[in-house]
Every structure is written in C-alpha cells, then in structure tokens.
Protein backbone atom coordinates (compact mmCIF):
# COMPACT_ATOMS: atom_id res chain seq x y z
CA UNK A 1 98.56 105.09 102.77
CA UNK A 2 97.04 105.91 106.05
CA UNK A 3 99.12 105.46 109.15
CA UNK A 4 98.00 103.61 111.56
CA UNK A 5 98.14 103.90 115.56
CA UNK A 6 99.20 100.69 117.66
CA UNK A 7 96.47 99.41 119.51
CA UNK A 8 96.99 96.01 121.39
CA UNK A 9 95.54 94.60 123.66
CA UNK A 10 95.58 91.43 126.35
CA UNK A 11 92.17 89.93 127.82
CA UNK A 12 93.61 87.50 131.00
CA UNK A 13 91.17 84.48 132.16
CA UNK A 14 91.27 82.97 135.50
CA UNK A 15 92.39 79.44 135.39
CA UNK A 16 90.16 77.28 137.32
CA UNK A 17 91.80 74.45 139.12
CA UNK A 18 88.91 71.73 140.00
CA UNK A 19 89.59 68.53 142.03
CA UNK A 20 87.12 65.51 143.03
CA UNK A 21 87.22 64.22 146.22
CA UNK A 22 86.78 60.22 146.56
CA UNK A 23 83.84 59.88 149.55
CA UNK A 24 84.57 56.51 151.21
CA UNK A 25 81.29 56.79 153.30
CA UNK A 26 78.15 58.59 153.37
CA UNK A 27 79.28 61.42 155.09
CA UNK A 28 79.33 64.81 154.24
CA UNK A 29 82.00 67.36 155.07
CA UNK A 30 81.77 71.15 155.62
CA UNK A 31 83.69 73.35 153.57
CA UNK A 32 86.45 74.84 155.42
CA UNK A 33 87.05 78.45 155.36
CA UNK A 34 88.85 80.08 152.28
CA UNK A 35 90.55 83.48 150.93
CA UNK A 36 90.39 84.71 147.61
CA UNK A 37 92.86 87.21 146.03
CA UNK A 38 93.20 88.80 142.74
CA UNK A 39 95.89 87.86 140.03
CA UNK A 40 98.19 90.45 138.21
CA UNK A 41 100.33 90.07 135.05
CA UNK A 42 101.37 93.31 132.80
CA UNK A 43 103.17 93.68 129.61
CA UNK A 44 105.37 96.34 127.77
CA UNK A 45 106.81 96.72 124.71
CA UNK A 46 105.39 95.27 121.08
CA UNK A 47 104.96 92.22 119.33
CA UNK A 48 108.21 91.16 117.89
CA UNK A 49 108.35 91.93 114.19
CA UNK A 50 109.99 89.27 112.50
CA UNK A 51 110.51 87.93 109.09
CA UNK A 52 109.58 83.89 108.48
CA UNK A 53 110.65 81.69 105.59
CA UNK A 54 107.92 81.75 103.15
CA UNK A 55 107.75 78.41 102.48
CA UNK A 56 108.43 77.48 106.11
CA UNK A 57 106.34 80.05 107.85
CA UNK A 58 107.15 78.90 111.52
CA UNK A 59 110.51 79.56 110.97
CA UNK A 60 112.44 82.81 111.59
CA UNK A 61 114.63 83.64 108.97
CA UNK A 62 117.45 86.71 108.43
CA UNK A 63 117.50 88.47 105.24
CA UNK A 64 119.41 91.11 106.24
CA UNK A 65 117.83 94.79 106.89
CA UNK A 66 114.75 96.02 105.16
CA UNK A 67 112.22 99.43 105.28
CA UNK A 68 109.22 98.47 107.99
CA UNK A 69 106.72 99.70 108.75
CA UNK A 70 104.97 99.83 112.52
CA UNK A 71 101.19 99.52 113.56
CA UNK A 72 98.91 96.74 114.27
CA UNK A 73 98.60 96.79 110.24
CA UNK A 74 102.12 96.87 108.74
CA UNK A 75 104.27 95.84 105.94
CA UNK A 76 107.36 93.75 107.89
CA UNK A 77 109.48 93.32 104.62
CA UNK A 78 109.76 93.97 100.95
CA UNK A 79 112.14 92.36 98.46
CA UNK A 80 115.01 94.67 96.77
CA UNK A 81 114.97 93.69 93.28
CA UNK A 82 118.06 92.88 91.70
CA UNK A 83 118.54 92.26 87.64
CA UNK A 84 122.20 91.16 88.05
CA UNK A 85 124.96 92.51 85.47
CA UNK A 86 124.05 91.70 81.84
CA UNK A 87 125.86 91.95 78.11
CA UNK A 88 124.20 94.97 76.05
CA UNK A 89 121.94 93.41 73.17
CA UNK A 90 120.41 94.52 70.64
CA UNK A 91 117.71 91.94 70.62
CA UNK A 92 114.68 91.43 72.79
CA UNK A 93 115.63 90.14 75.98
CA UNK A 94 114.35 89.06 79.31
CA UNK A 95 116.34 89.25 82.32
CA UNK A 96 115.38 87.52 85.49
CA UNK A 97 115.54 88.83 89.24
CA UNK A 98 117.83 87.11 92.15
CA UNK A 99 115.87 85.57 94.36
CA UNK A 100 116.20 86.16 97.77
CA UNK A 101 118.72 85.14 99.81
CA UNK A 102 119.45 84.97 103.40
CA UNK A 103 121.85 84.98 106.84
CA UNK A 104 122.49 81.31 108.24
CA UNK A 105 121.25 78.26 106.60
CA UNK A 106 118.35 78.99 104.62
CA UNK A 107 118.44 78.20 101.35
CA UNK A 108 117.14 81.19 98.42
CA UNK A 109 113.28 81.69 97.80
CA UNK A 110 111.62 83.48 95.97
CA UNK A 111 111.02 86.98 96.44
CA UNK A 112 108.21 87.83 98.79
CA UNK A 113 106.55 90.62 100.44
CA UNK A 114 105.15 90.05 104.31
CA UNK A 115 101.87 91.76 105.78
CA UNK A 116 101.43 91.29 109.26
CA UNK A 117 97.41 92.49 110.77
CA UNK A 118 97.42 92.29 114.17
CA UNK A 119 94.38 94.26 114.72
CA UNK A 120 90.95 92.96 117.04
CA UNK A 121 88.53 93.04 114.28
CA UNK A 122 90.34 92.81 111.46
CA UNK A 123 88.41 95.03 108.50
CA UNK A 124 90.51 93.79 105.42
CA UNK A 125 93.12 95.32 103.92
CA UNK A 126 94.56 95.65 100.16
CA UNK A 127 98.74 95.36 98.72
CA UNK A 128 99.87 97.29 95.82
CA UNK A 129 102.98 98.25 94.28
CA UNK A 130 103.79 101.48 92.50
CA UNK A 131 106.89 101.91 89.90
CA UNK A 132 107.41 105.22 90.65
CA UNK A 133 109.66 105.91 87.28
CA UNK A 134 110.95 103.77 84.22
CA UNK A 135 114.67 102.71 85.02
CA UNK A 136 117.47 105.06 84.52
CA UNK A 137 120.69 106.80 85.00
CA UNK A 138 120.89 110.11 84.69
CA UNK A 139 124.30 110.87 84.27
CA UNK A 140 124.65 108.78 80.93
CA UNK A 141 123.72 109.84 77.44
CA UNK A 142 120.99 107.31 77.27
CA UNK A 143 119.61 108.16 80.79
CA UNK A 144 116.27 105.72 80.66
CA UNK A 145 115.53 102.13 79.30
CA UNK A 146 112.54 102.67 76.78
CA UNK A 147 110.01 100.26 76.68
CA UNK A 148 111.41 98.45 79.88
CA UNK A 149 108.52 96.19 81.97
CA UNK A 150 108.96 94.83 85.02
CA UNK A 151 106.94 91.34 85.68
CA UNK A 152 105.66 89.48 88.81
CA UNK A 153 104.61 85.55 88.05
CA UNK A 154 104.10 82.83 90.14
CA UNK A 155 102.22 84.41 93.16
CA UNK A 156 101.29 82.20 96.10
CA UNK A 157 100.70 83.19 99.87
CA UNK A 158 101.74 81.64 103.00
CA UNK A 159 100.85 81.74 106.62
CA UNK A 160 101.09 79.27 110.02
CA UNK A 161 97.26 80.47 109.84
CA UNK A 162 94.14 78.81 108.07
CA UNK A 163 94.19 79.35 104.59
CA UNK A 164 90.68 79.67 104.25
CA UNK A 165 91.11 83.01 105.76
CA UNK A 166 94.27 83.74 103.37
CA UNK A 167 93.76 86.83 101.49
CA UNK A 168 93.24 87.07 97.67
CA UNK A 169 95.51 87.66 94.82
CA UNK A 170 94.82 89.75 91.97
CA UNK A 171 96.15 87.48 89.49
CA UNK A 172 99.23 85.11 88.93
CA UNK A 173 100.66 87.45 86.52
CA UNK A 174 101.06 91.12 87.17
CA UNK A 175 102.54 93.09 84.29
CA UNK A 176 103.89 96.69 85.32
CA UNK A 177 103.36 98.44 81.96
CA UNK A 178 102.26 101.65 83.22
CA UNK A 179 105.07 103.37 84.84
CA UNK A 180 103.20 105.42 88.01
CA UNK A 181 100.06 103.42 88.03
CA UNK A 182 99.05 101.43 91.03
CA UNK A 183 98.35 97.53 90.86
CA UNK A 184 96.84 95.28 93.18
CA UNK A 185 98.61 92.44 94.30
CA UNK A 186 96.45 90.94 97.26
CA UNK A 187 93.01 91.51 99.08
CA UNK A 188 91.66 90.34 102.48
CA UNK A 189 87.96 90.69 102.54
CA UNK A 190 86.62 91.82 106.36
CA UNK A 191 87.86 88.95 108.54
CA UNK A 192 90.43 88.15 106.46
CA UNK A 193 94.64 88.22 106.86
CA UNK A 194 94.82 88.08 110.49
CA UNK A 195 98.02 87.33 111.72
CA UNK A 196 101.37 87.21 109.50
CA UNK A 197 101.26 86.27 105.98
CA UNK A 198 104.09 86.28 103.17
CA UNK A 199 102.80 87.10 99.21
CA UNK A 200 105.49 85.30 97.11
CA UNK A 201 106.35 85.29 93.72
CA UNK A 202 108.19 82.27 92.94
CA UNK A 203 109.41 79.28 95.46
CA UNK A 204 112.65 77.21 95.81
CA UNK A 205 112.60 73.21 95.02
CA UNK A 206 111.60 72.66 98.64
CA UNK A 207 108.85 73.94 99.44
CA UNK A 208 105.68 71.82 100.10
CA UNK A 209 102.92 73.86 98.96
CA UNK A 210 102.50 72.51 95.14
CA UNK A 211 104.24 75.39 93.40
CA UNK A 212 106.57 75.01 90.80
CA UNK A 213 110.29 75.38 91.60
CA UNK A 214 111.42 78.73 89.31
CA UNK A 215 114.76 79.14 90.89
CA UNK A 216 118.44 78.24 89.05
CA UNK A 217 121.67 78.53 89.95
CA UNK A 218 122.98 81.82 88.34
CA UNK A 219 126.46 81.04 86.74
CA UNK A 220 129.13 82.86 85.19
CA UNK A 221 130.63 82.94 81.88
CA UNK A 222 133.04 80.09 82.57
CA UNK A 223 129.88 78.25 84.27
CA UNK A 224 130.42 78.56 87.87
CA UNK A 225 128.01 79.67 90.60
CA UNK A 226 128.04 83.43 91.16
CA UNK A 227 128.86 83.84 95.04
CA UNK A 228 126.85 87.00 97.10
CA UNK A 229 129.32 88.56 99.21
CA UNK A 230 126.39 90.54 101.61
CA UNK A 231 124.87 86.65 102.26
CA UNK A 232 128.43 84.81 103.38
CA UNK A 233 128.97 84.24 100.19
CA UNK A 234 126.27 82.15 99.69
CA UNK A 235 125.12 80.68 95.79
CA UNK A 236 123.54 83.34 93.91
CA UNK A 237 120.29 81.84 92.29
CA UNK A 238 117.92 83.42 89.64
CA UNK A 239 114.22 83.29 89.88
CA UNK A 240 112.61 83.02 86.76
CA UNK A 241 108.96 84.32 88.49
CA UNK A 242 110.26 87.79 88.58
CA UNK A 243 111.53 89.46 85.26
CA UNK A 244 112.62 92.27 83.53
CA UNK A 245 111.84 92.95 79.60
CA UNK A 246 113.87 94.95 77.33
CA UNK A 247 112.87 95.48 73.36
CA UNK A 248 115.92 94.97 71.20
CA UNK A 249 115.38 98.62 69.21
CA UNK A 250 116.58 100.09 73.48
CA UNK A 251 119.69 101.98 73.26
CA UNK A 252 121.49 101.41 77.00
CA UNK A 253 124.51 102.45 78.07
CA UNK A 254 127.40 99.90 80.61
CA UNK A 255 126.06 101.49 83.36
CA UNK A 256 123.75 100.54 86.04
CA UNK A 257 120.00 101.88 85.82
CA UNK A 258 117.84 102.27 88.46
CA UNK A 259 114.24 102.16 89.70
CA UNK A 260 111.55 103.07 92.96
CA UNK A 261 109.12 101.07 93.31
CA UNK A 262 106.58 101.68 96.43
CA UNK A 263 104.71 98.80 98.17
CA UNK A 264 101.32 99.98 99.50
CA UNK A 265 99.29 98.86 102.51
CA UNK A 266 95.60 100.48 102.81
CA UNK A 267 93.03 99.75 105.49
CA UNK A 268 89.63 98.54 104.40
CA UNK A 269 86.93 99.37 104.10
C-alpha cells in the first residue's frame, strides 16, 4: 500500500461586485478616482476527517474509535467484525455479524468501510481486504476453525457526490475462501471517487437508496434484545449481509477465536 503525502491546496477568486447606475438625463459622468488593494486569506491545519452515516451521508455520525489512515487518499474507517457468542454445533452453521452501531441517536447500519480522495486530479484508486489467517486461539487444544469462510453480501456505495462518478464494486457477493489472498471490493476508474464515499454491506430499514433491509434485532435465549454496553447500551442488531460459515465435521472449543483482516487502499494507475 503506498503511502501517500498530503497535498492540498486552495485557488481564491476575486469577487466582483458590479452595480448599474440609473442615468436620468443624457449626461455623462467622469469616473472619479479609485484605489485598488490586494486581498489575503490563509489556512492551516487539514480537512476534518470524519465519519458520515452511510445511508445519510450528510450526516456526521460517532462510532466510536477506529485505525485511519492520513493523506489526500485515505481509508477514514473500517468495521470491527463481531460474530457474537454462539452454542457449539455439530452441524453446518452460519453465524451472522453485528452490525454497526453508534454514539447518540443513530440507529445500527450495516457495516461499511469509508474512502475519502481528496486529491486535484484524482487517478482512481482500488479497495481490498486481506484475511490475514483462518480464526483461532492458540492457547486451546483445537487452536483454528477448519473450513471457516467469512462472507460479504449486499454491497452498495454512498456519497453526498454524483453517483455517476461512484466507484465500482467487484461483485455483490465476496466469498473469502482463500485465507491470505487479496480481493477486490471497489474500483474508481481515473476521475472517479472524488470526495468521501462509504462501501456498505448491508443497510438498516431506513435507508432510501432501494436496498433491502438485512438487519434484526439480536435476542437472547429468553427472547429479549441483547443490549451493547460500549454504545449506551443501545439494541444489539444482527446483519444478515455479513456472515460467518462453519462445516458441522469443525471441532471448536468455548473459547473465543480470532482473526486479522487488512483493508487495502492502492493508488491508480
């Protein structure tokens, strides 16, 4: 991933003020004598890097901290997947991801990755995740779920800019069935991606951009709503867009297994 330098910068217009004089008469009048001085304004500091609500993308939202990183081309936030707690099976199961939740009153969407290109002449740029190993635990007996693949469904993007300049997916579907292997996610062509845009897997029953709602409630055994402590104790929901496959013939241990999975932003060309 190359790293890339911040390079911003500000082009200031004069602003013309032109008025029209009524004439009342035929006579002309001689310009009066004038000054002209120059106009100064300087700026310090960086663009802000914030997070917006996917499905509202002129809204800031707060979902809590998150690994950035900095540039005129920059990832602003990646989702920390998060299978829940689950009964040992020995049958072929599917668990699904939490979906994202957040600080204040936003409600849970689905999990999302932001790309923010800020550069003159944009070039393009390509997304890709890496699952850097299969999920385990190391100090267990069986130290690594066999067979386990991680899915990503449902992918939309999102952006206060023109679509037509949105960049492109790979595909709706992206199956992670080669542990270390890189996959595409999304491509902007050369002009392409300016400006802040969220890649999304999933959405909430609000949002207004025709995509299927693929978020429930995620409920205990007695049926009630699982509360997140970090979030205010906000409703836990599952999102159904972003799974996690186990065969049945998987021996696992009541312990919790872990992943890394590295989101990668290249230049183009």
């Amino acid at each position: 991933m190359r790293k890339l330098k911040q390079n911003i910068k500000f082009l200031v217009m004069p602003v013309a003020v032109i008025s029209a004089l009524a004439l009342n008469s035929a006579n002309a009048f001689a310009e009066s004598e004038s000054l002209s001085g120059p106009g100064k304004i300087k700026f310090s500091g960086e663009y802000p890097q914030e997070i917006v609500d996917p499905e509202k993308p002129g809204e800031i939202v707060d979902p809590g901290e998150t690994p950035q990183l900095k540039g005129d081309l920059r990832i602003d936030f990646v989702p920390k997947l998060d299978f829940y707690q689950n009964k040992i099976s020995d049958k072929d199961e599917i668990y699904y991801g939490n979906a994202q939740n957040f600080f204040g009153a936003t409600k849970p969407r689905g999990n999302f990755v932001q790309v923010t290109d800020l550069r003159q002449k944009p070039t393009g740029w390509t997304l890709q995740l890496r699952q850097e190993m299969q999920f385990t635990n190391k100090d267990t007996e069986h130290s690594e779920i066999k067979g386990a693949m991680l899915s990503l469904d449902k992918s939309w993007v999102s952006s206060t800019k023109d679509l037509s300049n949105a960049p492109q997916l790979s595909k709706e579907i992206i199956n992670i069935d080669n542990v270390g292997a890189s996959y595409n996610l999304a491509q902007a062509n050369a002009g392409q991606g300016g400006g802040t845009w969220t890649i999304s897997f999933g959405a909430s029953v609000e949002n207004q951009n025709n995509q299927k709602n693929t978020l429930e409630p995620r409920l205990d055994k007695n049926g009630q709503a699982v509360l997140d402590p970090v979030f205010d104790n906000k409703p836990i929901y599952l999102n159904k867009a972003v799974s996690l496959s186990i065969p049945g013939t998987t021996i696992v241990d009541p312990v919790p297994y872990t992943t890394v999975l590295t989101w990668v932003l290249a230049e183009l060309p």
